[in-house]
Protein backbone atom coordinates (compact mmCIF):
# COMPACT_ATOMS: atom_id res chain seq x y z
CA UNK A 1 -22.50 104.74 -45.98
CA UNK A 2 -22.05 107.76 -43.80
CA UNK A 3 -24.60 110.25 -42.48
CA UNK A 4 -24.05 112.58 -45.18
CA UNK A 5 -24.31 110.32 -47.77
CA UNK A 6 -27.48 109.49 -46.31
CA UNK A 7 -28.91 112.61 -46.00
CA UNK A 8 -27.70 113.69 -49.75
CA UNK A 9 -29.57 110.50 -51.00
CA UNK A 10 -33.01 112.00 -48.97
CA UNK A 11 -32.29 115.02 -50.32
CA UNK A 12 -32.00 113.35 -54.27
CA UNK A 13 -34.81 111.56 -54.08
CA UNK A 14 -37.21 115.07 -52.84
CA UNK A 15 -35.24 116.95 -55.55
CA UNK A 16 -36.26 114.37 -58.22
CA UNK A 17 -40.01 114.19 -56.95
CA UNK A 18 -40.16 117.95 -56.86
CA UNK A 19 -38.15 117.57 -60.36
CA UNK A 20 -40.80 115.74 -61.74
CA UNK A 21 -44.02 117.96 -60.55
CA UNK A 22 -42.38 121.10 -61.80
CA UNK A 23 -41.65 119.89 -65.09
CA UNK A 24 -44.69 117.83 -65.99
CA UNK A 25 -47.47 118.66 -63.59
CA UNK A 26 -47.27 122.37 -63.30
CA UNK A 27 -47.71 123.75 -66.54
CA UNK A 28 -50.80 121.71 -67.62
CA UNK A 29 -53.11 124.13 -66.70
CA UNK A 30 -51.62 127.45 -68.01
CA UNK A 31 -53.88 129.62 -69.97
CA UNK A 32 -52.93 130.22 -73.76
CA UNK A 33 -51.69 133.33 -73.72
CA UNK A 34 -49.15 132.58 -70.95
CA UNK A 35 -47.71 129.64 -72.55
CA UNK A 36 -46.19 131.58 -75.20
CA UNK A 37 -44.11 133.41 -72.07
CA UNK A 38 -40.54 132.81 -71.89
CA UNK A 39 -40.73 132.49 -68.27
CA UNK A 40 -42.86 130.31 -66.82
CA UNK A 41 -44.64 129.87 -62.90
CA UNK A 42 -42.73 126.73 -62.68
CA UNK A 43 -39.30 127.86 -63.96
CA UNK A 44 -37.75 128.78 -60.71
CA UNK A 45 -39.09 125.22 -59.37
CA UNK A 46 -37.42 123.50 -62.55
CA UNK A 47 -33.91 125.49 -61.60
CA UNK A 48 -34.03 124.73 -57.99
CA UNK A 49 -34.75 121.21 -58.46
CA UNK A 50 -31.91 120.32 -61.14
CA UNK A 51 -29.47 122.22 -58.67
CA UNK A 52 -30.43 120.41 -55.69
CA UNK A 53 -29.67 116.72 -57.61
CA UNK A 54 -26.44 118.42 -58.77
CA UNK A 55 -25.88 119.23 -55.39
CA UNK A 56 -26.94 116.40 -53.93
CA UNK A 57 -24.72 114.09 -56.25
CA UNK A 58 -21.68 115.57 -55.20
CA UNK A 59 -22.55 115.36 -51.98
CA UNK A 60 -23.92 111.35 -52.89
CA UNK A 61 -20.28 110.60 -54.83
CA UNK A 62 -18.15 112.41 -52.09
CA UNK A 63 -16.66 114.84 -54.74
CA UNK A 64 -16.74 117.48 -52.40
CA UNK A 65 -14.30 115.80 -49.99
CA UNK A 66 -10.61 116.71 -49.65
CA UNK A 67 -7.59 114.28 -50.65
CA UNK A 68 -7.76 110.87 -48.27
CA UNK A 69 -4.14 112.24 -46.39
CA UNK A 70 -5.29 115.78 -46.24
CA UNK A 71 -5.88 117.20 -42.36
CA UNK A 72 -9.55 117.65 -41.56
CA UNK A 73 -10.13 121.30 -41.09
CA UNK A 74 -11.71 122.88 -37.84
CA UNK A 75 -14.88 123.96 -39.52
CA UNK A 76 -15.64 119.94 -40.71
CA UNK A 77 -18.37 118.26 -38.73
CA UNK A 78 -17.25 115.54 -36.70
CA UNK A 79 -20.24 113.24 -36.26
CA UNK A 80 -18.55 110.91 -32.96
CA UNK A 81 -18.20 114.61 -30.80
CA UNK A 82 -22.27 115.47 -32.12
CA UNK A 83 -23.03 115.64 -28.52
CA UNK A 84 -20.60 118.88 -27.97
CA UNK A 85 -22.46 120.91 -30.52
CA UNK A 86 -25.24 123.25 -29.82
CA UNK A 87 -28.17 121.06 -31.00
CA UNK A 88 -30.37 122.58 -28.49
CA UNK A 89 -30.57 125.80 -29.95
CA UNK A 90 -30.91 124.54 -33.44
CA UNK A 91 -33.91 122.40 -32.24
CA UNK A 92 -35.19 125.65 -30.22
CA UNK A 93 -34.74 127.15 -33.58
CA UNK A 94 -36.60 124.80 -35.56
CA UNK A 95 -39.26 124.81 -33.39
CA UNK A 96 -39.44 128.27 -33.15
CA UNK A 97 -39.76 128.53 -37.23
CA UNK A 98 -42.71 125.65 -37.39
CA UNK A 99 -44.38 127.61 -34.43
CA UNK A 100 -44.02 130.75 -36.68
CA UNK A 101 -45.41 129.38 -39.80
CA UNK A 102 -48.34 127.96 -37.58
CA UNK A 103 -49.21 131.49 -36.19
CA UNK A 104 -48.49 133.49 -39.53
CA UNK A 105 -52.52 133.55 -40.45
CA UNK A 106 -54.17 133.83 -36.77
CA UNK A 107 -51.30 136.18 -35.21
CA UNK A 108 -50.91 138.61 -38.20
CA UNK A 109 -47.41 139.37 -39.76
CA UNK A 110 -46.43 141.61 -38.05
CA UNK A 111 -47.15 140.24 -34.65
CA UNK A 112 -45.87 136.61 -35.69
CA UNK A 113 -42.48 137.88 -37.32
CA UNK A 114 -41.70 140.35 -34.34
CA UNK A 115 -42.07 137.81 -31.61
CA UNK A 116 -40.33 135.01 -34.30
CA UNK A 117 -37.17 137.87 -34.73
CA UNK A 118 -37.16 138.36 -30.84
CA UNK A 119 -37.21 134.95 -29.94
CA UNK A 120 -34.87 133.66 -32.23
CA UNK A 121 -31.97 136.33 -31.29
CA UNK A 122 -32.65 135.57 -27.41
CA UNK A 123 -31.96 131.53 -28.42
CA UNK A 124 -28.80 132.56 -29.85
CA UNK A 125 -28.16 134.71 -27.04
CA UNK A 126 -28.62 138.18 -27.69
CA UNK A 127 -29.74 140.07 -24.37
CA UNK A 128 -29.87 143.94 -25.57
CA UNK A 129 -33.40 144.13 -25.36
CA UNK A 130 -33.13 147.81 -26.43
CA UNK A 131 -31.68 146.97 -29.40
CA UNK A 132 -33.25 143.97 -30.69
CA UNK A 133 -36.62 145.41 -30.01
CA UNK A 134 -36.56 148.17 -32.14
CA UNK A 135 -34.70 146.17 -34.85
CA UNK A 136 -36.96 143.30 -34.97
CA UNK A 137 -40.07 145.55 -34.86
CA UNK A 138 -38.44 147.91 -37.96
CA UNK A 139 -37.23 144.38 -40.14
CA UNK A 140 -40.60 143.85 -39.79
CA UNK A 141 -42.42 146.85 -40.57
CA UNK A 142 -40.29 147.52 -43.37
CA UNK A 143 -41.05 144.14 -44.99
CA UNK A 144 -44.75 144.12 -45.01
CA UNK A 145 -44.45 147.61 -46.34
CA UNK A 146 -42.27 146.10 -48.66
CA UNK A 147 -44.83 143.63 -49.79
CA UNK A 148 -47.96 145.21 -48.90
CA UNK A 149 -47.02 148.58 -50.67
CA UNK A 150 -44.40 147.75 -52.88
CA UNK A 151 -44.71 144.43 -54.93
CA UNK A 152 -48.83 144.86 -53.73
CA UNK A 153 -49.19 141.72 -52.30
CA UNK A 154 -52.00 141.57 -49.33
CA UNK A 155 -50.24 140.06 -46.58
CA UNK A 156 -52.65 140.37 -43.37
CA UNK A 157 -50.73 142.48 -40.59
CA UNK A 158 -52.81 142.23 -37.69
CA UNK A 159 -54.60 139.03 -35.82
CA UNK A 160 -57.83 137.78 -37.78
CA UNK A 161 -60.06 139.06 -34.46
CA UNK A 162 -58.82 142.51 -35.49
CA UNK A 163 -61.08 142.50 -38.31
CA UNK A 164 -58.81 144.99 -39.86
């Protein structure tokens, strides 16, 4: 079986575990008068989970791939030339979004998602540091107003020793 088939079986098998928890698990513990609501906490989790095993099964049964004499196209992933792809900056990348989520809380948000939205454009290569500055510190301040003021959601913008 080939890589992707692999990876859409993984992918399956956590859609059908995260499936099963948002259909019987999450809704146990609703109060009364919310069970009556036509829209539920776990009704995004239910729709994201039946799309990912649709996905996932095409992906699994190889409907998704063109006719057996057709030409591959440029954009198709060739899995022998791996090695000529920039995996190094998609690992930088990764690393750079765990790192993020791990200095959310003791960094603030708006610390945390300034130096994440720097960082990541200079690992793709951006070097304007006059414009990504100012664009990563507005994307930023305009979300947590977004959330903070907006939809009134407390998300903490400066480091915990702040005290702010």
């Amino acid at each position: 079986m080939a890589l992707d088939r692999w990876i859409a079986l993984i992918f399956v098998v956590f859609c059908c575990a995260y499936g099963y928890l948002a259909f019987f698990t999450m809704d146990q513990l609703l109060p009364p008068f919310m069970q009556r609501n036509p829209v539920w906490p776990s009704t995004f989790p239910k729709v994201l989970s039946v799309l990912g095993v649709i996905v996932g099964l095409i992906v699994l049964l190889g409907l998704e791939k063109p006719a057996p004499g057709a030409e591959p196209s440029a954009s198709d992933i060739n899995y022998r030339r791996l090695h000529e792809y920039k995996l190094g900056q998609a690992l930088m990348l990764l690393a750079l979004m765990v790192l993020y989520a791990l200095m959310l809380r003791p960094a603030g948000f708006l610390l945390a998602t300034t130096v994440f939205l720097v960082g990541g454009s200079v690992i793709l290569g951006e070097r304007k540091w006059h414009v990504m500055v100012p664009t990563a510190l507005l994307a930023t301040g305009f979300v947590w107003w977004l959330v903070q003021e907006v939809l009134g959601i407390f998300l903490r913008p400066f480091p915990f020793f702040m005290g702010i």
